[in-house]
N, C-alpha and C. Protein backbone atom coordinates (compact mmCIF):
# COMPACT_ATOMS: atom_id res chain seq x y z
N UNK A 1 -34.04 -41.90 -17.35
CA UNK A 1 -32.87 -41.37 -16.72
C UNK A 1 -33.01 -39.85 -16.60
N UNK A 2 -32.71 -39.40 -15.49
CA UNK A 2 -32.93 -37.74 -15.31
C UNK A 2 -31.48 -37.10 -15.88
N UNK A 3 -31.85 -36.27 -16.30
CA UNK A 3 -30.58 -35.47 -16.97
C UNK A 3 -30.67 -34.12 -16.07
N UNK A 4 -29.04 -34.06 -15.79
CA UNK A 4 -28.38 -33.58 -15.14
C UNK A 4 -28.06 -31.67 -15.76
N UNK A 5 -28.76 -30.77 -15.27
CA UNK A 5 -28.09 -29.47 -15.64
C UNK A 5 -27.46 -28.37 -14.98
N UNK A 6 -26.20 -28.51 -15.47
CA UNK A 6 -25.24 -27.41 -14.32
C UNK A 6 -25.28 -26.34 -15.40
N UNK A 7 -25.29 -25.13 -14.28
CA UNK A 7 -25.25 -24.20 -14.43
C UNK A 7 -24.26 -23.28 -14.15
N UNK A 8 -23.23 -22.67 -14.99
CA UNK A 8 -21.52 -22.53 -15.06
C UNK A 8 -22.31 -21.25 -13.94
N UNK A 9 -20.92 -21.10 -13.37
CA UNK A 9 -21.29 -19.19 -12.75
C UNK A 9 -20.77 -18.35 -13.29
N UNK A 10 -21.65 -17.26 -12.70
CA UNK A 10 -21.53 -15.73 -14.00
C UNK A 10 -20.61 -15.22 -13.30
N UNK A 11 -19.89 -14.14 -14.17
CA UNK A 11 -18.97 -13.71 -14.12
C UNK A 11 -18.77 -13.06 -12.71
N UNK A 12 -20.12 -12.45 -12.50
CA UNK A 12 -20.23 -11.94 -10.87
C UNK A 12 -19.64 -12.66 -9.41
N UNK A 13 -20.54 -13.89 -9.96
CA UNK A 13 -20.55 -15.15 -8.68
C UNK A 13 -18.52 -15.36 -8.67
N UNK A 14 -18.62 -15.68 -9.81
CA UNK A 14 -16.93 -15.67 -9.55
C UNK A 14 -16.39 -14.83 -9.34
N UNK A 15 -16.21 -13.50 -9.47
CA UNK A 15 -15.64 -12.78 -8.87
C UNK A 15 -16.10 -12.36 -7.64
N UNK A 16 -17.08 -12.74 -6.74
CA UNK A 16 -17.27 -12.54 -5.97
C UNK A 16 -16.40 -13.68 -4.68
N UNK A 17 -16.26 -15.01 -5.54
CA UNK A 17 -15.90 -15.96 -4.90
C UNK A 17 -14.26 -15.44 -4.79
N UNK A 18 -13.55 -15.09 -5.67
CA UNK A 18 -11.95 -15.04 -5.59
C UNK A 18 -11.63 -13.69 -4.62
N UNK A 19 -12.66 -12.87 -4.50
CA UNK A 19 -12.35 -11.40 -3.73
C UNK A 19 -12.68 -12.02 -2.51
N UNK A 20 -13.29 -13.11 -2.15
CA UNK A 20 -14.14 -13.35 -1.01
C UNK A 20 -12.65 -14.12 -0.48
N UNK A 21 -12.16 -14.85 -1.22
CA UNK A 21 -10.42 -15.56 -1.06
C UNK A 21 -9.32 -14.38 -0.63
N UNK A 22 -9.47 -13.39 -1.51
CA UNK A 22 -8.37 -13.03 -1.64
C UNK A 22 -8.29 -11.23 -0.47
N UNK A 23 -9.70 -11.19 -0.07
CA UNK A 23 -9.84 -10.48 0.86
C UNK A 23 -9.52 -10.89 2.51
N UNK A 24 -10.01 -12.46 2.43
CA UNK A 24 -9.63 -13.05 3.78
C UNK A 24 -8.27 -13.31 3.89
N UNK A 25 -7.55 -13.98 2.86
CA UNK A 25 -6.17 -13.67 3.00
C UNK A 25 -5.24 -12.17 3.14
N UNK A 26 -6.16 -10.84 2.60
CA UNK A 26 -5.61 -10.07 2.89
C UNK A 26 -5.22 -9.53 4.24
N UNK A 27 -6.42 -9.99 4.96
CA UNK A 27 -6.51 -9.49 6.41
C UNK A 27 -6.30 -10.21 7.40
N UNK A 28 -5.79 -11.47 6.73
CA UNK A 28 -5.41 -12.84 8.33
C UNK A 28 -3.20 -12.83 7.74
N UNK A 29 -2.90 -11.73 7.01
CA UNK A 29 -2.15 -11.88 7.12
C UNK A 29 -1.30 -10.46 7.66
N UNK A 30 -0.14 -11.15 8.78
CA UNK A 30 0.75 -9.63 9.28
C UNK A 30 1.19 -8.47 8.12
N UNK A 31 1.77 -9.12 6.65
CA UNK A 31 2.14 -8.41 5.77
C UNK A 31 1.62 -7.18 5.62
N UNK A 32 0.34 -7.37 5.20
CA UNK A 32 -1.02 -6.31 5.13
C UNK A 32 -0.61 -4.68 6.54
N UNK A 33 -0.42 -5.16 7.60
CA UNK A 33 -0.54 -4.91 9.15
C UNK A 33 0.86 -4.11 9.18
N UNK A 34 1.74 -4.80 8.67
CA UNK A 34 3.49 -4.47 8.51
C UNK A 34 3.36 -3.05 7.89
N UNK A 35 2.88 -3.43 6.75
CA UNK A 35 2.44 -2.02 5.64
C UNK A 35 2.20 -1.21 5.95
N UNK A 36 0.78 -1.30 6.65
CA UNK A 36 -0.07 -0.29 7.18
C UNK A 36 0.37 0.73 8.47
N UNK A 37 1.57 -0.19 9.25
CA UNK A 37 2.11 0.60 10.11
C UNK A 37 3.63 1.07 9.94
N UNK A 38 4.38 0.78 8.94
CA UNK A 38 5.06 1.70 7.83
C UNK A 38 4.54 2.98 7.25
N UNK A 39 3.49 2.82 6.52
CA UNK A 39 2.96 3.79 6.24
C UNK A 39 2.33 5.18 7.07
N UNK A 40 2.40 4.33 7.93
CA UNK A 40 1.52 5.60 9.40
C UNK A 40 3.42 5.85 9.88
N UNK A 41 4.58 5.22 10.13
CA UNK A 41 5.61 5.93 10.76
C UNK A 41 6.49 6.36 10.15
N UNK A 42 6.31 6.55 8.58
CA UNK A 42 7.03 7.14 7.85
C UNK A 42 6.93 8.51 7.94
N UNK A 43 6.14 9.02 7.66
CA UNK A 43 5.50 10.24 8.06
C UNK A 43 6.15 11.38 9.30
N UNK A 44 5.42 10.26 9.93
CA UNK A 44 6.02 10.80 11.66
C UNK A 44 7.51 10.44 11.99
N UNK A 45 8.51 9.85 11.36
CA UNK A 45 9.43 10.05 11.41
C UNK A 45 10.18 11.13 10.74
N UNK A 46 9.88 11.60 9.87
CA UNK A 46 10.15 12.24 8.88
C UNK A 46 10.02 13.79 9.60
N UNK A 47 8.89 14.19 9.73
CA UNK A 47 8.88 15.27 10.69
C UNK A 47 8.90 15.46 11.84
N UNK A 48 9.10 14.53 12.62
CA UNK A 48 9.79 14.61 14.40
C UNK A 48 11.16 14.60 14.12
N UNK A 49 11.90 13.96 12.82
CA UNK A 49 13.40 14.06 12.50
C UNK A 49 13.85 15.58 12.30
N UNK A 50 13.11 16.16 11.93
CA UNK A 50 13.68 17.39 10.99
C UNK A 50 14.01 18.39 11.97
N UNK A 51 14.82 18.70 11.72
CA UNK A 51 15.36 20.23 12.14
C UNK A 51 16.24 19.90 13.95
N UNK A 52 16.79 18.81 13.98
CA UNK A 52 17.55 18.19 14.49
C UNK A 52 18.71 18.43 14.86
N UNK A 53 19.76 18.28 15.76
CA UNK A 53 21.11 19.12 15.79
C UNK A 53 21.96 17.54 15.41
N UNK A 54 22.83 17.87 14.43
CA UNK A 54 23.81 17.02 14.31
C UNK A 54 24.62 16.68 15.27
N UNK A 55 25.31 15.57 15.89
CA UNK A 55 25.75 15.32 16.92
C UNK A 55 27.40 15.56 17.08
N UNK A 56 27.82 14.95 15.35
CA UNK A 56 29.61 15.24 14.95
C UNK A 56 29.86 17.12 14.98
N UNK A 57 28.72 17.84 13.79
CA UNK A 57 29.41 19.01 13.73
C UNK A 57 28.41 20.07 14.85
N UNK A 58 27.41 19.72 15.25
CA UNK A 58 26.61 20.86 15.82
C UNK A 58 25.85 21.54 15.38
N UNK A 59 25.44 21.44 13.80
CA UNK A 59 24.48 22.09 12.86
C UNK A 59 23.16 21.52 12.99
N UNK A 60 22.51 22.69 13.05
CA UNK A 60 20.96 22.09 12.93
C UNK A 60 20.54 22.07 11.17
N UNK A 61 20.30 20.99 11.11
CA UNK A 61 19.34 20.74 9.10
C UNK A 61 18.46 21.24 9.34
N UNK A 62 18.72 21.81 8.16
CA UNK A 62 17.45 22.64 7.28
C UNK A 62 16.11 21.50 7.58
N UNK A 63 14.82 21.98 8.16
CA UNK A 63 14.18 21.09 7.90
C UNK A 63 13.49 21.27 6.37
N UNK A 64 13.08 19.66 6.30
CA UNK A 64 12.90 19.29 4.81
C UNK A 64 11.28 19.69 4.58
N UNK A 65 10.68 20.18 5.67
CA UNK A 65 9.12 20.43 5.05
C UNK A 65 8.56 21.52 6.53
N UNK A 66 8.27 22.77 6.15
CA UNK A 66 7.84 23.54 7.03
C UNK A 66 6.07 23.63 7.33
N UNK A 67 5.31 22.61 6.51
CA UNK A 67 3.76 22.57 6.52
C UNK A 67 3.81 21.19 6.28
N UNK A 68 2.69 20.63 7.32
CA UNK A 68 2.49 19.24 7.35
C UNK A 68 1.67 18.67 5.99
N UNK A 69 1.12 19.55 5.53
CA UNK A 69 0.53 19.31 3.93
C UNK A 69 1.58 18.70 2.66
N UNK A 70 2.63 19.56 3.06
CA UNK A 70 3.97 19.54 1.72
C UNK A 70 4.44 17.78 2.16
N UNK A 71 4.18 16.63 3.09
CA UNK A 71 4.55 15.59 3.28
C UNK A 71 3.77 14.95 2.52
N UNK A 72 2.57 15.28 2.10
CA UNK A 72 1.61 14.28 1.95
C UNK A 72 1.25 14.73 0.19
N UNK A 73 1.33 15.84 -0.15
CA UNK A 73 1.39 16.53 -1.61
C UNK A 73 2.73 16.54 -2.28
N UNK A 74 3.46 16.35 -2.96
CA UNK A 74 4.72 16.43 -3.94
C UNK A 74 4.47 17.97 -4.67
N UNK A 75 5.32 18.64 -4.53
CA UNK A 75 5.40 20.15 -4.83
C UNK A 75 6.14 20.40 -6.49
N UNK A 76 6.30 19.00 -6.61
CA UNK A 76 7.17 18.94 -8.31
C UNK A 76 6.28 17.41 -8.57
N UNK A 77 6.48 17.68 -9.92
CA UNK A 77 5.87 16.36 -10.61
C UNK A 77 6.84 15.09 -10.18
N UNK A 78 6.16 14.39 -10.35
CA UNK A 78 7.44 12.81 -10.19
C UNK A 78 8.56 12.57 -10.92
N UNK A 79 8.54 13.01 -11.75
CA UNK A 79 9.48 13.14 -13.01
C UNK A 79 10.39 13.87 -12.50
N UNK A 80 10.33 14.71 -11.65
CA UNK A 80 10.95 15.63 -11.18
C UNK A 80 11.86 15.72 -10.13
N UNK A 81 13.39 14.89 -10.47
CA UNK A 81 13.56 14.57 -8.70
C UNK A 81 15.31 15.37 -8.61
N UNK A 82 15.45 16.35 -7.65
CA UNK A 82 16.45 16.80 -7.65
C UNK A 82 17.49 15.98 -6.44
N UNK A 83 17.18 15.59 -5.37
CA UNK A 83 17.70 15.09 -4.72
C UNK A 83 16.58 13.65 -3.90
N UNK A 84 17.32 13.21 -3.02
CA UNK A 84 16.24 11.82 -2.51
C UNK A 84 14.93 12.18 -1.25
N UNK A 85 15.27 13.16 -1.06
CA UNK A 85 14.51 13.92 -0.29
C UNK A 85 13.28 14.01 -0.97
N UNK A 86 13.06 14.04 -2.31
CA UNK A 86 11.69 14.95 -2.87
C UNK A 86 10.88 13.22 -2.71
N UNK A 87 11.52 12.23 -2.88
CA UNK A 87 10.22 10.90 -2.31
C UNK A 87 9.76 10.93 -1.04
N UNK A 88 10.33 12.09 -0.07
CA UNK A 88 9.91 11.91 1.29
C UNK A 88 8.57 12.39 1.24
N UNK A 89 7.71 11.73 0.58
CA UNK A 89 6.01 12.15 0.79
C UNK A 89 5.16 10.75 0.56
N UNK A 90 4.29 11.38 -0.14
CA UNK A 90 3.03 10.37 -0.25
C UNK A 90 3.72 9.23 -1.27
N UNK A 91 5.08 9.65 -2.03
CA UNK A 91 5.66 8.86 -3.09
C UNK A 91 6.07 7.88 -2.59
N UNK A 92 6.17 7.65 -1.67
CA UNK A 92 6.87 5.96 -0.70
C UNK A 92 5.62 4.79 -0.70
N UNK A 93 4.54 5.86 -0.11
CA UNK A 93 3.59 4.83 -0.53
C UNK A 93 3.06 4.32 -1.43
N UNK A 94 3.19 4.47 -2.43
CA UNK A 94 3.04 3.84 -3.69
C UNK A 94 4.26 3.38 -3.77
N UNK A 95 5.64 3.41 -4.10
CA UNK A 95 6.50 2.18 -3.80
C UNK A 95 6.28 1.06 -2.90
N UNK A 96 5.95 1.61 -1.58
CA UNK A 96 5.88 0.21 -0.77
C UNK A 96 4.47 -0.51 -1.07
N UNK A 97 3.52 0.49 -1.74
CA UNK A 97 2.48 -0.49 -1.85
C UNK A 97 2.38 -1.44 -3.38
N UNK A 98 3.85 -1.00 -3.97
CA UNK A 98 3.66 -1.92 -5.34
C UNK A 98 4.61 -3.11 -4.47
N UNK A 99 5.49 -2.69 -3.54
CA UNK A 99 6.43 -4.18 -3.19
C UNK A 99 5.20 -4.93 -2.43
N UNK A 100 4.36 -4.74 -1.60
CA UNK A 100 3.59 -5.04 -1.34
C UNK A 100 2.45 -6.16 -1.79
N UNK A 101 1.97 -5.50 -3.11
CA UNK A 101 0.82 -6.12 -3.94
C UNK A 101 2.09 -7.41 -4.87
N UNK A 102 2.70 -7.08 -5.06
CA UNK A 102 4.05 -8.23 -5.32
C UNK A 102 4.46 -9.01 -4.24
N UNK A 103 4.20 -8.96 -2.96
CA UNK A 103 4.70 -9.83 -2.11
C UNK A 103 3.40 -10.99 -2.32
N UNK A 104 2.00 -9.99 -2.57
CA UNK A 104 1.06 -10.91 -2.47
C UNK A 104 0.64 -11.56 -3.14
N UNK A 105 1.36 -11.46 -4.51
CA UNK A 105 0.75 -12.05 -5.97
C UNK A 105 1.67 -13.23 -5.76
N UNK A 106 2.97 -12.77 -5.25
CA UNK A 106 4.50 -13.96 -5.94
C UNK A 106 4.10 -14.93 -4.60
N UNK A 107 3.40 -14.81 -3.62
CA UNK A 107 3.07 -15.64 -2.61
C UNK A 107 2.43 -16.96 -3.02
N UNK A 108 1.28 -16.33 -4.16
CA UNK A 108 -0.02 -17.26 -4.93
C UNK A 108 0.97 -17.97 -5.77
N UNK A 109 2.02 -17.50 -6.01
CA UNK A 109 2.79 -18.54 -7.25
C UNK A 109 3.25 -19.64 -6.53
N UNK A 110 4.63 -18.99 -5.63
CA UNK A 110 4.86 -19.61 -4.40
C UNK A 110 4.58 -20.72 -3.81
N UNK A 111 3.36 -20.79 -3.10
CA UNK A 111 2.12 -21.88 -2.42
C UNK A 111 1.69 -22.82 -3.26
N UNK A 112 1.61 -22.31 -4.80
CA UNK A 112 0.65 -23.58 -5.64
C UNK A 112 -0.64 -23.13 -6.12
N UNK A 113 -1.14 -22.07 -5.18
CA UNK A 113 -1.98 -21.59 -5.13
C UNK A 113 -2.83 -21.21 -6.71
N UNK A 114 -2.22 -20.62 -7.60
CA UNK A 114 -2.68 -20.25 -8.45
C UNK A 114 -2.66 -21.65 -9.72
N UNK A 115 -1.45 -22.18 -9.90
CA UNK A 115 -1.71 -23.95 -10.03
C UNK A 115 -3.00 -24.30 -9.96
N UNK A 116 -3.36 -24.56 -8.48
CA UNK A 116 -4.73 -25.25 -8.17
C UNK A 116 -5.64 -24.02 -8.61
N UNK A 117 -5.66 -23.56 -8.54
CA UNK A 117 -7.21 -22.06 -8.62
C UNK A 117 -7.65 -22.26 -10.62
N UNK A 118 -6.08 -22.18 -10.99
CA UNK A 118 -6.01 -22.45 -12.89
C UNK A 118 -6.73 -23.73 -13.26
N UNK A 119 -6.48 -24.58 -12.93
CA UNK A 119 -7.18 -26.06 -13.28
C UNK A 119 -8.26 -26.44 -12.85
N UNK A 120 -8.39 -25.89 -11.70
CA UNK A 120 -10.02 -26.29 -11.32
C UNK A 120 -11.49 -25.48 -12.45
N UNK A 121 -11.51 -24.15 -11.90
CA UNK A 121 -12.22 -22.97 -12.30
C UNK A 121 -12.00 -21.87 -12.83
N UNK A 122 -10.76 -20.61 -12.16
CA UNK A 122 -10.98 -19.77 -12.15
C UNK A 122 -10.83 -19.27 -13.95
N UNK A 123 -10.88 -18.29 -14.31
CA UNK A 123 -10.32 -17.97 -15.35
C UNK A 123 -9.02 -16.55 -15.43
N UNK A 124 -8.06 -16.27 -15.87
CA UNK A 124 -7.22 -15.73 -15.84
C UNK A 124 -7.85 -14.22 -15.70
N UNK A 125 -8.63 -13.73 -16.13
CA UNK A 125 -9.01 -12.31 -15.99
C UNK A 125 -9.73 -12.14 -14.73
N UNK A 126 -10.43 -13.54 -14.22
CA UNK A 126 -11.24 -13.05 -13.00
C UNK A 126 -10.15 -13.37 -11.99
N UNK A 127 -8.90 -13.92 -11.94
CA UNK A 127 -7.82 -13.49 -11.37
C UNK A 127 -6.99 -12.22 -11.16
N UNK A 128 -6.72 -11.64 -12.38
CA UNK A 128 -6.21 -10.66 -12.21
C UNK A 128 -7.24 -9.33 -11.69
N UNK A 129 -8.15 -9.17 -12.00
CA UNK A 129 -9.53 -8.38 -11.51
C UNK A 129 -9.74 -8.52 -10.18
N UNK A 130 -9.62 -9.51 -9.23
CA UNK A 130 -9.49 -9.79 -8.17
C UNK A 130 -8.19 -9.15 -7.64
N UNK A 131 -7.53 -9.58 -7.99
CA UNK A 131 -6.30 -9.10 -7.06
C UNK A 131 -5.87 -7.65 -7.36
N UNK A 132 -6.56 -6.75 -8.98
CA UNK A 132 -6.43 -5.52 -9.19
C UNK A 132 -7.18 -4.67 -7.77
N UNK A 133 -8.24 -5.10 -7.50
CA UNK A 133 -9.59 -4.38 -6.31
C UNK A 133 -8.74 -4.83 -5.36
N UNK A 134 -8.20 -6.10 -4.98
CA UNK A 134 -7.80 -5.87 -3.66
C UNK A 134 -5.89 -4.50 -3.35
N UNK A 135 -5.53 -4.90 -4.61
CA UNK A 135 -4.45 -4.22 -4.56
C UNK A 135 -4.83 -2.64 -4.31
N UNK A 136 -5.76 -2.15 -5.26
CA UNK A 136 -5.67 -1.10 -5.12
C UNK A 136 -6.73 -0.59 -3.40
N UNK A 137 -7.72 -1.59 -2.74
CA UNK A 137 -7.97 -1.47 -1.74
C UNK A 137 -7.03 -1.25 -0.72
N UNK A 138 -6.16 -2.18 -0.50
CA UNK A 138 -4.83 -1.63 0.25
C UNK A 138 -4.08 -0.65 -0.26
N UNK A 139 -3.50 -0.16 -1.04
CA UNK A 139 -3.26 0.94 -1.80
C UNK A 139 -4.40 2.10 -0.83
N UNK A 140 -5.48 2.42 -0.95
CA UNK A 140 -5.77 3.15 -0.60
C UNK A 140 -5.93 3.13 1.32
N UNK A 141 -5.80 1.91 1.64
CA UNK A 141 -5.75 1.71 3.61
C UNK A 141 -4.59 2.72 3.47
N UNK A 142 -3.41 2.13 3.10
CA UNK A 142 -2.30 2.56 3.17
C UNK A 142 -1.67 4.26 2.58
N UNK A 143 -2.74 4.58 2.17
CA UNK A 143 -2.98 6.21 1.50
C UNK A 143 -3.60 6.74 3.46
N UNK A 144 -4.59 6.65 3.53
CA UNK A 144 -5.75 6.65 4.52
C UNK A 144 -4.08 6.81 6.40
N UNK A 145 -3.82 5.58 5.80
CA UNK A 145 -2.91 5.53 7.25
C UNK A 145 -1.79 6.30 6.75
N UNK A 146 -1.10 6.67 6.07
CA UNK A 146 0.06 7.58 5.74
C UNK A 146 -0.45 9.21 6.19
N UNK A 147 -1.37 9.34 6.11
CA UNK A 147 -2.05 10.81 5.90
C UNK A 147 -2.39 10.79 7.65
N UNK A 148 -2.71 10.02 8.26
CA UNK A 148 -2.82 9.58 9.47
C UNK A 148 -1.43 10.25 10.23
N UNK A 149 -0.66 9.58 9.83
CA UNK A 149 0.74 9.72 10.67
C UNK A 149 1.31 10.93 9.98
N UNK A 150 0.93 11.28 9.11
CA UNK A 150 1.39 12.87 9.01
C UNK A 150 0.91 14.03 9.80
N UNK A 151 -0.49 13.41 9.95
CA UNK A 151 -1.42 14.60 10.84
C UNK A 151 -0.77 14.82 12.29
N UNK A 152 -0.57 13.12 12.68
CA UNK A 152 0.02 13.13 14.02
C UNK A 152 1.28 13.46 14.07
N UNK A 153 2.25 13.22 12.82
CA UNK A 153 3.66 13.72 13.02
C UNK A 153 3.94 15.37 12.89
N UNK A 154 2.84 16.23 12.56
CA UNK A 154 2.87 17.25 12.06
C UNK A 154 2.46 17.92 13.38
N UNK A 155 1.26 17.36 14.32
CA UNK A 155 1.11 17.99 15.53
C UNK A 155 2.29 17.87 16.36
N UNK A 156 2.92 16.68 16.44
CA UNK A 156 3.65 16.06 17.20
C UNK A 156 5.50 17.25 16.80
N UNK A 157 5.66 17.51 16.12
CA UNK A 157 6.86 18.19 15.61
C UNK A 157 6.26 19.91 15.80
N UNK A 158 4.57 20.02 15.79
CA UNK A 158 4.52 21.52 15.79
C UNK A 158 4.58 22.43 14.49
N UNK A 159 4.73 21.75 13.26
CA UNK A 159 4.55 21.97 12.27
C UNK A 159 3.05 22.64 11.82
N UNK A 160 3.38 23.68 10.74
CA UNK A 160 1.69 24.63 10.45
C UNK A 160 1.26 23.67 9.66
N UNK A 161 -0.02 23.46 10.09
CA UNK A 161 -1.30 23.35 8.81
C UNK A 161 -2.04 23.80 8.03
């Protein structure tokens, strides 16, 4: 009788297999796309808004950032928030990209998905390791396209660089 030898996969092969999952789902889905173009019109709303004439009293606002740099840099620590204005920077994107990486984890619960992935193979760390690289991969698209729409909202408003 021939005897049979399997050979488990290394830690690599599996993580190569769940990023190889969890990358194609990143990019066949709108969510990802939603983000990414949030992140590019936040920006550019923000400084095509500013310095605006109020319509009730006739006052023009103070605009909230006179250099297209100060949108994308925080001029006080995070800790540091005097009014709601001081998140109008790069600080949104990291909020929307933690609701984000949570839309995509609570999805896997959601579906079953992680159910079936638990019982078959995967193991719990090469789960979370997977979805840490892809999170913080979008995390950084979404850095990449924010800085994008500042450049353009900053030409676009006439703002110094």
């Amino acid at each position: 009788m021939k005897e049979l030898n399997f050979k488990s996969p290394t830690f690599f092969e599996r993580l190569r297999g769940m990023l190889g999952v969890d990358f194609y789902r990143l990019f066949h889905t709108p969510m990802f796309y939603i983000f990414l173009g949030i992140a590019a019109v936040i920006p550019a709303m923000i400084l095509g808004t500013m310095g605006m004439e109020n319509p009730q009293t006739g006052e023009v606002a103070e605009p909230l950032y006179t250099n297209t740099w100060h949108i994308i840099a925080a001029e006080t620590p995070l800790y540091v928030v005097n009014n709601i204005a001081d998140y109008a920077n790069m600080n949104m994107v990291f909020i929307f990209g933690g609701i984000m990486v949570s839309i995509f984890i609570g999805h896997d619960y959601k579906s079953g998905y992680v159910k079936q992935l638990f019982t078959t193979h995967a193991k719990k760390q090469d789960y979370m390791l997977s979805k840490t690289i892809v999170g913080v991969f979008s995390m950084a698209c979404m850095c990449i396209t924010y800085m994008l729409g500042a450049v353009g909202g900053g030409l676009f408003a006439g703002t110094a660089f």
